[in-house]
C-alpha atoms as a PDB file:
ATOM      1  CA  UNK A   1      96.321  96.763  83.298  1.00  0.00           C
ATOM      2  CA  UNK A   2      99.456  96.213  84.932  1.00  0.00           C
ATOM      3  CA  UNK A   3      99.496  95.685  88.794  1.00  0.00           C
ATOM      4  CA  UNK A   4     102.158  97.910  89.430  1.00  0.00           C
ATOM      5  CA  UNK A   5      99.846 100.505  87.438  1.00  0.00           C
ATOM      6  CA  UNK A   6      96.905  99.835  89.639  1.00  0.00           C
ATOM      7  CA  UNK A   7      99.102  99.472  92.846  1.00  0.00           C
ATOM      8  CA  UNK A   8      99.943 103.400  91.838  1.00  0.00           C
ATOM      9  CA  UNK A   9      97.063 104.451  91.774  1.00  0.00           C
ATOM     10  CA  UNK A  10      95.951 103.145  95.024  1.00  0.00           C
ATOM     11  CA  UNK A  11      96.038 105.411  98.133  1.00  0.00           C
ATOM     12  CA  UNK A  12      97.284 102.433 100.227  1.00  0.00           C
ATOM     13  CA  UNK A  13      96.292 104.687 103.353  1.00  0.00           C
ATOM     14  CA  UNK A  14      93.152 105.280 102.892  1.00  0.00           C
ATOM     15  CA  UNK A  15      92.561 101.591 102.266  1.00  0.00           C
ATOM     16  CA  UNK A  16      94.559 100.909 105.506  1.00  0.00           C
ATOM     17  CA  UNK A  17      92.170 103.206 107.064  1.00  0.00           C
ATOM     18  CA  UNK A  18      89.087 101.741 105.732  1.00  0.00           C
ATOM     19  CA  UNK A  19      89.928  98.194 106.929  1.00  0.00           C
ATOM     20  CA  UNK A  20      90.851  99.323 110.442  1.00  0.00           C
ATOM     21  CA  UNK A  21      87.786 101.418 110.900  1.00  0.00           C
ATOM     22  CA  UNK A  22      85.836  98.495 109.717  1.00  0.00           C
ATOM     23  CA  UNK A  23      87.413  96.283 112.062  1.00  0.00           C
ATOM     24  CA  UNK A  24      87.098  98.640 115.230  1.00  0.00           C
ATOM     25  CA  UNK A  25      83.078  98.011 114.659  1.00  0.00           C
ATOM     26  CA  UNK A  26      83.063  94.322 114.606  1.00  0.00           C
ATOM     27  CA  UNK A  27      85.025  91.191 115.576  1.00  0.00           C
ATOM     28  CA  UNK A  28      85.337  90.300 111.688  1.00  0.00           C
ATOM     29  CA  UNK A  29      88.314  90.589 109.878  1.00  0.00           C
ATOM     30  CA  UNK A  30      88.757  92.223 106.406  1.00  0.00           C
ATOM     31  CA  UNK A  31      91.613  91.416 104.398  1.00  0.00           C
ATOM     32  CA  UNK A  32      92.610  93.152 100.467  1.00  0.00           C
ATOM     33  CA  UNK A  33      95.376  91.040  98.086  1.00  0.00           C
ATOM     34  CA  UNK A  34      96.439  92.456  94.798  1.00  0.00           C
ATOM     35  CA  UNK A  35      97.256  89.145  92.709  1.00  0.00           C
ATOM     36  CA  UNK A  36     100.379  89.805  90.114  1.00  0.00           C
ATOM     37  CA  UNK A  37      99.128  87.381  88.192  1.00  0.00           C
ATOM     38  CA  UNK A  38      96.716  86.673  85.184  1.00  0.00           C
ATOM     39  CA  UNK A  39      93.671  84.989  86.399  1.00  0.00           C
ATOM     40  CA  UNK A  40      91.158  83.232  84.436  1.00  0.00           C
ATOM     41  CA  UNK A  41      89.128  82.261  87.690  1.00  0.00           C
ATOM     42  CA  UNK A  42      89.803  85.161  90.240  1.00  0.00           C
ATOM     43  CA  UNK A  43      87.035  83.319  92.461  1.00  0.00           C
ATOM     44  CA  UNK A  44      89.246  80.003  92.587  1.00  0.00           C
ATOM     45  CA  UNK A  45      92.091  82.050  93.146  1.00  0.00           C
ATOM     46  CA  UNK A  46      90.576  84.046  95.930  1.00  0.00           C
ATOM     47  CA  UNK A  47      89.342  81.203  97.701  1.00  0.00           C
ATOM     48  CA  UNK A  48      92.911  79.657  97.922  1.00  0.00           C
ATOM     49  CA  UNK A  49      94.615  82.703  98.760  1.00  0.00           C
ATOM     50  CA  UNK A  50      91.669  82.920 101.500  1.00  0.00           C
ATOM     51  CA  UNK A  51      92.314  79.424 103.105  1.00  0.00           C
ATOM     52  CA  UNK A  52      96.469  80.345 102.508  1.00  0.00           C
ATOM     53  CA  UNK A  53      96.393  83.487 104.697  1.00  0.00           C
ATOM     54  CA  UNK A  54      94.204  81.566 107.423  1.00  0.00           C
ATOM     55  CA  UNK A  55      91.252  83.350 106.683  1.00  0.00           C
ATOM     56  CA  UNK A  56      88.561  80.257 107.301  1.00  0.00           C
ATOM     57  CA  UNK A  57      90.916  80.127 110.938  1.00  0.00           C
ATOM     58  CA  UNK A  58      89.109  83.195 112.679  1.00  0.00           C
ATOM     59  CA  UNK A  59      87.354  82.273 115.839  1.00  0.00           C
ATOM     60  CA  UNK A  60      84.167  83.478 114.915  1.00  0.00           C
ATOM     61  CA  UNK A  61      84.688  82.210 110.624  1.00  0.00           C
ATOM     62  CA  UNK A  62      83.790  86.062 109.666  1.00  0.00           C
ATOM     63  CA  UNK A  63      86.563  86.998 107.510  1.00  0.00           C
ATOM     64  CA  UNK A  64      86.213  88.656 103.809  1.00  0.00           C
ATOM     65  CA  UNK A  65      88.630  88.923 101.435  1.00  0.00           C
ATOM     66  CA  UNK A  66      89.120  91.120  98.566  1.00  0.00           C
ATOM     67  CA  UNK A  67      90.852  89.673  95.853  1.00  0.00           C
ATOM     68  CA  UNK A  68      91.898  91.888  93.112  1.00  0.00           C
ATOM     69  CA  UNK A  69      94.135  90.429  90.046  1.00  0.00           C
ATOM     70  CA  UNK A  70      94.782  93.351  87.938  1.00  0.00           C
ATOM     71  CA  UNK A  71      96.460  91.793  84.578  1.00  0.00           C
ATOM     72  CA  UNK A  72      93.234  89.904  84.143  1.00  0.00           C
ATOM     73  CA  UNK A  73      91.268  92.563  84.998  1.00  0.00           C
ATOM     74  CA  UNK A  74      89.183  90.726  87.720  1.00  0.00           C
ATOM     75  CA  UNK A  75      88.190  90.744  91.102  1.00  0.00           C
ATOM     76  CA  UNK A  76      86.707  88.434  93.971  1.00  0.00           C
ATOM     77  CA  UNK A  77      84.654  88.935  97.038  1.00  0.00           C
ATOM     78  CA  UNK A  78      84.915  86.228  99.117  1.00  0.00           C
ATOM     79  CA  UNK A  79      83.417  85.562 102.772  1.00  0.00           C
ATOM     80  CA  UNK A  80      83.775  82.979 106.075  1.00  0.00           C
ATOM     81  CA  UNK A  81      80.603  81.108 106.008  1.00  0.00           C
ATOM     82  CA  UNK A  82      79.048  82.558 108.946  1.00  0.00           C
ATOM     83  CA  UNK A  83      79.264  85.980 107.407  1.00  0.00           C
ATOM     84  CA  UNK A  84      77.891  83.953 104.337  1.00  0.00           C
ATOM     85  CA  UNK A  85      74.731  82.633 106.274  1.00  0.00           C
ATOM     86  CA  UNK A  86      73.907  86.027 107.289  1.00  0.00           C
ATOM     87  CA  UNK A  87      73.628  88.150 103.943  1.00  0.00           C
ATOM     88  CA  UNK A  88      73.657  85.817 101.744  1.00  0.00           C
ATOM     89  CA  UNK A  89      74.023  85.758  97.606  1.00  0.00           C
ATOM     90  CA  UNK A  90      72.251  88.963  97.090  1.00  0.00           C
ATOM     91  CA  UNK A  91      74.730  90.558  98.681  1.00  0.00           C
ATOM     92  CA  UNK A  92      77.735  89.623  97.510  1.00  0.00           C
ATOM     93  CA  UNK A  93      76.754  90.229  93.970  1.00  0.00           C
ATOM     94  CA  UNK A  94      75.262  93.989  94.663  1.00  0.00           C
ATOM     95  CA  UNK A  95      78.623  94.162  96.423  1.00  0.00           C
ATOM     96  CA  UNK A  96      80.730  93.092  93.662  1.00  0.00           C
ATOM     97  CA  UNK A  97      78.610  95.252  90.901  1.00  0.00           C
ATOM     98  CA  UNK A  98      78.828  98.276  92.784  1.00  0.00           C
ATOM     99  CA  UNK A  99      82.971  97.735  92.969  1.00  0.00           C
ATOM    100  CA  UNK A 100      82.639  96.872  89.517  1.00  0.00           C
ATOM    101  CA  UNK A 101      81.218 100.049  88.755  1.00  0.00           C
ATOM    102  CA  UNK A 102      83.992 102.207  90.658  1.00  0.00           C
ATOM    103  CA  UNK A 103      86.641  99.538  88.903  1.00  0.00           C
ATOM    104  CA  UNK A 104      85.673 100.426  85.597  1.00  0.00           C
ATOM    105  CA  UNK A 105      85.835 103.633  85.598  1.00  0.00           C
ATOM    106  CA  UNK A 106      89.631 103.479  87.021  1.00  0.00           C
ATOM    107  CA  UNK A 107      88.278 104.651  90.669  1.00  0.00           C
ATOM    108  CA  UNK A 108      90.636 101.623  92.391  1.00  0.00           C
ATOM    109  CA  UNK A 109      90.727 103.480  95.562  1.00  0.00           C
ATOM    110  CA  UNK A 110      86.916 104.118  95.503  1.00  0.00           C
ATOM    111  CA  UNK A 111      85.880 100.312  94.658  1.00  0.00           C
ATOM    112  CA  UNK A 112      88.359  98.839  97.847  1.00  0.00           C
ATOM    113  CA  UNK A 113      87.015 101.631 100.007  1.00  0.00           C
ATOM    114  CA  UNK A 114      83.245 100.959  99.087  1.00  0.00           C
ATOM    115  CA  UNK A 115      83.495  97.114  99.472  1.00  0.00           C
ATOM    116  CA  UNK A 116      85.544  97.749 102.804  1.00  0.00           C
ATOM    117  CA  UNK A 117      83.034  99.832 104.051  1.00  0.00           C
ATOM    118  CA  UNK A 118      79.862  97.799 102.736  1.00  0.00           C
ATOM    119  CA  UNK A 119      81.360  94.699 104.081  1.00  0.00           C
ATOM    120  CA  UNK A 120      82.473  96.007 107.593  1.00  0.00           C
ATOM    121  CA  UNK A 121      78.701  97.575 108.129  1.00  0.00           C
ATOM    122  CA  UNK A 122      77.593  94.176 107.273  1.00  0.00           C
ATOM    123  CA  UNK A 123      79.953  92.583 109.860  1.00  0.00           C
ATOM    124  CA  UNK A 124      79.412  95.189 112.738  1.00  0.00           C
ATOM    125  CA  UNK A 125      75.427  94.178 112.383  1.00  0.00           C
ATOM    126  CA  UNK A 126      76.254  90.763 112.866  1.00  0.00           C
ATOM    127  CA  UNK A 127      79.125  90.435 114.284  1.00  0.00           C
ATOM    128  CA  UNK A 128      79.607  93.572 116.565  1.00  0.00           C
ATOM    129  CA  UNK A 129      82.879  93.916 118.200  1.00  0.00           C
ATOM    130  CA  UNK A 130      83.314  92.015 121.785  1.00  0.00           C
ATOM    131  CA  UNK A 131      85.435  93.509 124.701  1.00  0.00           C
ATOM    132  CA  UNK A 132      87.858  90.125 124.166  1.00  0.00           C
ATOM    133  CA  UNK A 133      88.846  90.958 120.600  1.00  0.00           C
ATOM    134  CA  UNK A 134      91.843  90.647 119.242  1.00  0.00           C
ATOM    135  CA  UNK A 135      93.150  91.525 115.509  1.00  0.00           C
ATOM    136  CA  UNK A 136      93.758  87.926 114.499  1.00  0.00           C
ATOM    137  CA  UNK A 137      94.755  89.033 110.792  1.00  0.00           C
ATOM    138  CA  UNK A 138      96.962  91.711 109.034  1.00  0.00           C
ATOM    139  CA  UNK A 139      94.945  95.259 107.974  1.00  0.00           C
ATOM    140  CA  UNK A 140      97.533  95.950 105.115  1.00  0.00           C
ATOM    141  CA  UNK A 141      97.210  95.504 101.285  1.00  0.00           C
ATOM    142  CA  UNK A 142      98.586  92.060 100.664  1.00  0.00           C
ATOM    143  CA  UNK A 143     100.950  92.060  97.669  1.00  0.00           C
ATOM    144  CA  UNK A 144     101.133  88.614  95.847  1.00  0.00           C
ATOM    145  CA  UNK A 145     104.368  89.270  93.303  1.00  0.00           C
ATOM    146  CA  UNK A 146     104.447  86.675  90.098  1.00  0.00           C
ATOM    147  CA  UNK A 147     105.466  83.420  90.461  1.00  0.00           C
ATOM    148  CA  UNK A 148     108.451  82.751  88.053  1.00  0.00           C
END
């Protein structure tokens, strides 16, 4: 699929909305990049684009990132390591199969919305928002254009 295909058929809002919901319920931060570019390791990728945005830089290291890189028809989940220690492997990979699910059948919006929302309960558990918070990274969709 082409990413300016999938970016169309994104409601952009209502991922906005998701993310800063999320956030109002926890200190974490939640962050969404579409990737215009083919992938063959969206993990690797995600976990670079993760450290480049200064994701592993939150005062509490509780950040996720959803990495989506349309032309190769993958996706990442990736999380801080304290969010890490507290679920775990099991639930990254229910997280990512449930998106998966949603992905697959072209429900783009549904997939970002359901891992926002899974992944901000998870971080309002743990990480519940304290009266000295502060937004330390940007709630939009995070274009990445080709690099020529």
């Amino acid at each position: 699929m082409k990413t300016r295909d999938l970016i169309s058929q994104i409601d952009r809002d209502r991922v906005e909305a998701a993310i800063h919901d999320a956030e109002l319920k926890t200190s974490g931060e939640i962050c969404v990049v579409i990737h215009d570019q083919a992938t063959p390791d969206a993990m690797a990728v995600a976990r670079a684009e993760f450290i480049r945005l200064g994701m592993a830089k939150t005062r509490h290291r509780n950040a996720v990132l959803i990495f989506v890189a349309p032309l190769s028809q993958t996706f990442a989940v990736v999380g801080d390591e304290a969010v890490h220690r507290k679920c775990g492997e099991p639930f990254w990979t229910e997280l990512a199969a449930t998106m998966a699910v949603h992905f697959q059948r072209g429900q783009f919006t549904a997939g970002l919305v359901h891992g926002i929302e899974r992944a901000g309960r998870l971080l309002a558990r743990e990480f519940p928002r304290q009266p000295d918070d502060k937004n330390e990274l940007p709630d939009g969709v995070i274009y990445r254009p080709p690099v020529i």
